[in-house]
N, C-alpha and C. Protein backbone atom coordinates (compact mmCIF):
# COMPACT_ATOMS: atom_id res chain seq x y z
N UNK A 1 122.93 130.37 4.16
CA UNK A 1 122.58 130.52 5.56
C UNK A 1 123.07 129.28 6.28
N UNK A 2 124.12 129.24 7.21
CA UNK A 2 124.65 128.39 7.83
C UNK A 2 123.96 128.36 9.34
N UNK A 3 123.54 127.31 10.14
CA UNK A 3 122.75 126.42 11.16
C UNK A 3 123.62 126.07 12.39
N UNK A 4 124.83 125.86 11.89
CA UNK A 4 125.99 125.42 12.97
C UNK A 4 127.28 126.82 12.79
N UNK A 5 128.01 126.09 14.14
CA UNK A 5 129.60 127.25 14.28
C UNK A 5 130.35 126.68 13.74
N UNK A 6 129.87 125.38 12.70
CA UNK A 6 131.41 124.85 11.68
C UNK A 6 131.14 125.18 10.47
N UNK A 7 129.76 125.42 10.39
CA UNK A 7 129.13 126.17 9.16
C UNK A 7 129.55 127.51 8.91
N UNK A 8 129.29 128.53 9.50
CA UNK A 8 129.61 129.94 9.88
C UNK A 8 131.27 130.30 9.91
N UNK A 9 131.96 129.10 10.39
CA UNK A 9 133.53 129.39 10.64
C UNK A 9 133.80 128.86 9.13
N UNK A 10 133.46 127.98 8.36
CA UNK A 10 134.03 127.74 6.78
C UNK A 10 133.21 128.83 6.26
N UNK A 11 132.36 129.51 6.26
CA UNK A 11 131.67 130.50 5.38
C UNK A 11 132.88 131.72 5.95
N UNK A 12 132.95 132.11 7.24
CA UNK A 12 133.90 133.34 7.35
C UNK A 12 135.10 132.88 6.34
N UNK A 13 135.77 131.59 6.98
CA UNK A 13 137.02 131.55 6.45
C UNK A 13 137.00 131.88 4.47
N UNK A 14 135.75 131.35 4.14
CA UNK A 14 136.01 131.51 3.17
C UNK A 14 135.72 132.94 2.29
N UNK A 15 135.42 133.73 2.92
CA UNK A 15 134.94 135.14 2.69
C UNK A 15 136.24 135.65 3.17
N UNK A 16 137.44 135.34 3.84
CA UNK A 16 138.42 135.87 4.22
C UNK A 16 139.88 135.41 2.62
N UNK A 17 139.71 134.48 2.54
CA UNK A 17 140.16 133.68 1.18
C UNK A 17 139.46 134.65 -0.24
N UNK A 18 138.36 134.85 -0.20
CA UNK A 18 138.16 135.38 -1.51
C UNK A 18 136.78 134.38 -2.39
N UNK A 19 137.13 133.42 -1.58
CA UNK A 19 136.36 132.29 -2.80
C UNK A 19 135.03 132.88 -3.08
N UNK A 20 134.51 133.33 -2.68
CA UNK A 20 133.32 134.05 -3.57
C UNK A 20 133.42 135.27 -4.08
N UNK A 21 132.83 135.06 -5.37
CA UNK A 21 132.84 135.94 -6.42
C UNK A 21 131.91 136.97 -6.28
N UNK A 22 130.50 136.79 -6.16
CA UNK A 22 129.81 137.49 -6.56
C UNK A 22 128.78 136.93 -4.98
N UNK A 23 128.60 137.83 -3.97
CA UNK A 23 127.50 137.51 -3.05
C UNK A 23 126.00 137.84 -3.15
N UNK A 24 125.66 137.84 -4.15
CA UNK A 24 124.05 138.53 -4.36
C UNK A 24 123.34 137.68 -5.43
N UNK A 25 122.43 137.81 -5.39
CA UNK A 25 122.19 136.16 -6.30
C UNK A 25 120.81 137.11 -7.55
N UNK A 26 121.08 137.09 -8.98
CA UNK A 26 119.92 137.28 -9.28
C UNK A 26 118.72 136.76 -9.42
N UNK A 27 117.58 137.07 -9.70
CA UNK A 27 116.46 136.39 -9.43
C UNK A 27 116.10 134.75 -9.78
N UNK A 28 116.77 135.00 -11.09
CA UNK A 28 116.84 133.92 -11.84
C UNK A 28 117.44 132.38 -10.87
N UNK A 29 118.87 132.89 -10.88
CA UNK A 29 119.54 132.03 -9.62
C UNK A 29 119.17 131.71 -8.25
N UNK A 30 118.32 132.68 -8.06
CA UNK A 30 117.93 132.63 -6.74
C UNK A 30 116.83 131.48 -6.39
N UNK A 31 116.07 132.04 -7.79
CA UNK A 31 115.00 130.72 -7.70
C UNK A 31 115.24 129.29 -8.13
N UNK A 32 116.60 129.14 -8.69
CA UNK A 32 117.00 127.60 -9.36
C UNK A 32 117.25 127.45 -7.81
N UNK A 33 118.45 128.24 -7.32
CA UNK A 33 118.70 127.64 -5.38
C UNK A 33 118.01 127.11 -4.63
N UNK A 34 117.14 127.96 -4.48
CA UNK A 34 115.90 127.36 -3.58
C UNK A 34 115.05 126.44 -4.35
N UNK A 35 115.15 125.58 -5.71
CA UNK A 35 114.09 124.95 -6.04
C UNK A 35 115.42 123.66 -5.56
N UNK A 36 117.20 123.95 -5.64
CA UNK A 36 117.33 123.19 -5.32
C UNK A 36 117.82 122.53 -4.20
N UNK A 37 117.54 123.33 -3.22
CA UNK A 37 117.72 122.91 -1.48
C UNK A 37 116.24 122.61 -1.18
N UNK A 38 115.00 122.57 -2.09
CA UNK A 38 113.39 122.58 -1.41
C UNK A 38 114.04 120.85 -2.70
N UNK A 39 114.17 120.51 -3.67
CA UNK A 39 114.85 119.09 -3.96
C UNK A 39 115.11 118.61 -2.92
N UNK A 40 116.45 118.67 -2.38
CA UNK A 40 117.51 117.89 -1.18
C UNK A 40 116.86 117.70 -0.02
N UNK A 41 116.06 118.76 0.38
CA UNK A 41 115.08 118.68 1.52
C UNK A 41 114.33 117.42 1.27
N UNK A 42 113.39 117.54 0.26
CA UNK A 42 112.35 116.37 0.14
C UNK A 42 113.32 115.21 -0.07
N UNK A 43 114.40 115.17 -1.27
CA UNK A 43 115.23 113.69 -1.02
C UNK A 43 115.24 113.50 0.14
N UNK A 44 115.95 114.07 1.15
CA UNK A 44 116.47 113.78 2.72
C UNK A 44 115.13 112.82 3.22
N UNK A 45 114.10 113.50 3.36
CA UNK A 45 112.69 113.05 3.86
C UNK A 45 112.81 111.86 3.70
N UNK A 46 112.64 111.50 2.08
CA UNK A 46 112.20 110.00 1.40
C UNK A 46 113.85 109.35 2.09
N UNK A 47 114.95 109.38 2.06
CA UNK A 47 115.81 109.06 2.37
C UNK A 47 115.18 108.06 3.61
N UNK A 48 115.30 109.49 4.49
CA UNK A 48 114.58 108.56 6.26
C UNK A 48 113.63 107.71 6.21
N UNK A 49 112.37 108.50 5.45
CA UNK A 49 111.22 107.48 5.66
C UNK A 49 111.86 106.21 5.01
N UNK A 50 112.54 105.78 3.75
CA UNK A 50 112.52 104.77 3.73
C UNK A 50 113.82 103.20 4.25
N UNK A 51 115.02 104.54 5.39
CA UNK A 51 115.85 104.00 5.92
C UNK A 51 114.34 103.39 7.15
N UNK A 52 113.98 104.29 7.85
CA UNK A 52 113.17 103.52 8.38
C UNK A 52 112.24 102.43 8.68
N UNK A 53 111.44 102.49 7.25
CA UNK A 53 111.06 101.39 6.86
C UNK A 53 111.86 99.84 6.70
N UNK A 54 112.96 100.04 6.06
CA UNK A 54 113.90 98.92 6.29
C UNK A 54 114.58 98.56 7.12
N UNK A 55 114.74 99.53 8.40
CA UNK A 55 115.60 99.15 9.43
C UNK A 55 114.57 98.57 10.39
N UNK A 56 113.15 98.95 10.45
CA UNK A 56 112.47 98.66 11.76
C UNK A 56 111.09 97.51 10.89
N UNK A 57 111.27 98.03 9.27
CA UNK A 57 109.99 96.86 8.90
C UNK A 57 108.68 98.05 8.81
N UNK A 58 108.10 97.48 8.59
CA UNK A 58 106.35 98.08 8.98
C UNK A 58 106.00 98.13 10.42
N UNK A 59 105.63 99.21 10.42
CA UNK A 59 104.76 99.55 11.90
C UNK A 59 104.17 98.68 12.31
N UNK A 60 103.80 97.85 13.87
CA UNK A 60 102.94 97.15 13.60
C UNK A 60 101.71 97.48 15.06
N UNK A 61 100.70 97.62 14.91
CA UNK A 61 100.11 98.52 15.86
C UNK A 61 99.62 97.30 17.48
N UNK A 62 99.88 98.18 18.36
CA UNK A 62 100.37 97.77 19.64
C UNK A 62 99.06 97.53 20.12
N UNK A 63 98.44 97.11 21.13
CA UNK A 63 97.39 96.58 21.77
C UNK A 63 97.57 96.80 23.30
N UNK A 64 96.74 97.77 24.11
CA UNK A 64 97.39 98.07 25.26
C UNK A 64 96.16 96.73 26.23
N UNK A 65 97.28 96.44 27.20
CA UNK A 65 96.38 95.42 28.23
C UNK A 65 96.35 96.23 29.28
N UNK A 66 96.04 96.95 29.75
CA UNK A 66 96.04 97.52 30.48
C UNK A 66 94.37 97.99 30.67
């Protein structure tokens, strides 16, 4: 499932090419896929949270004067 029109235009192109073999996924496969894009997902997460942490430090909580 492609998100963008550069996504969708390499998936046509490549359905026009041939490169896929087989479009239907059995169960088996289906569930390694999704265990491993629900992986990459959570890497991504920890990725940010901890680019964040090093780019900005620890939170540090604000005090309004107001």
């Amino acid at each position: 499932i492609t998100r963008t029109k550069k996504g969708r235009k390499l998936i046509a192109e490549a359905l026009k090419k041939g490169t896929f073999i087989n479009l239907e996924l059995d169960t088996s496969k289906e569930k390694h896929v999704k265990n491993l894009l629900l992986q990459y997902s959570i890497s991504k997460i920890e990725r940010k949270e901890n680019f964040m942490k090093t780019k900005f430090g620890p939170l540090k909580e604000v005090k309004s004067t107001v």
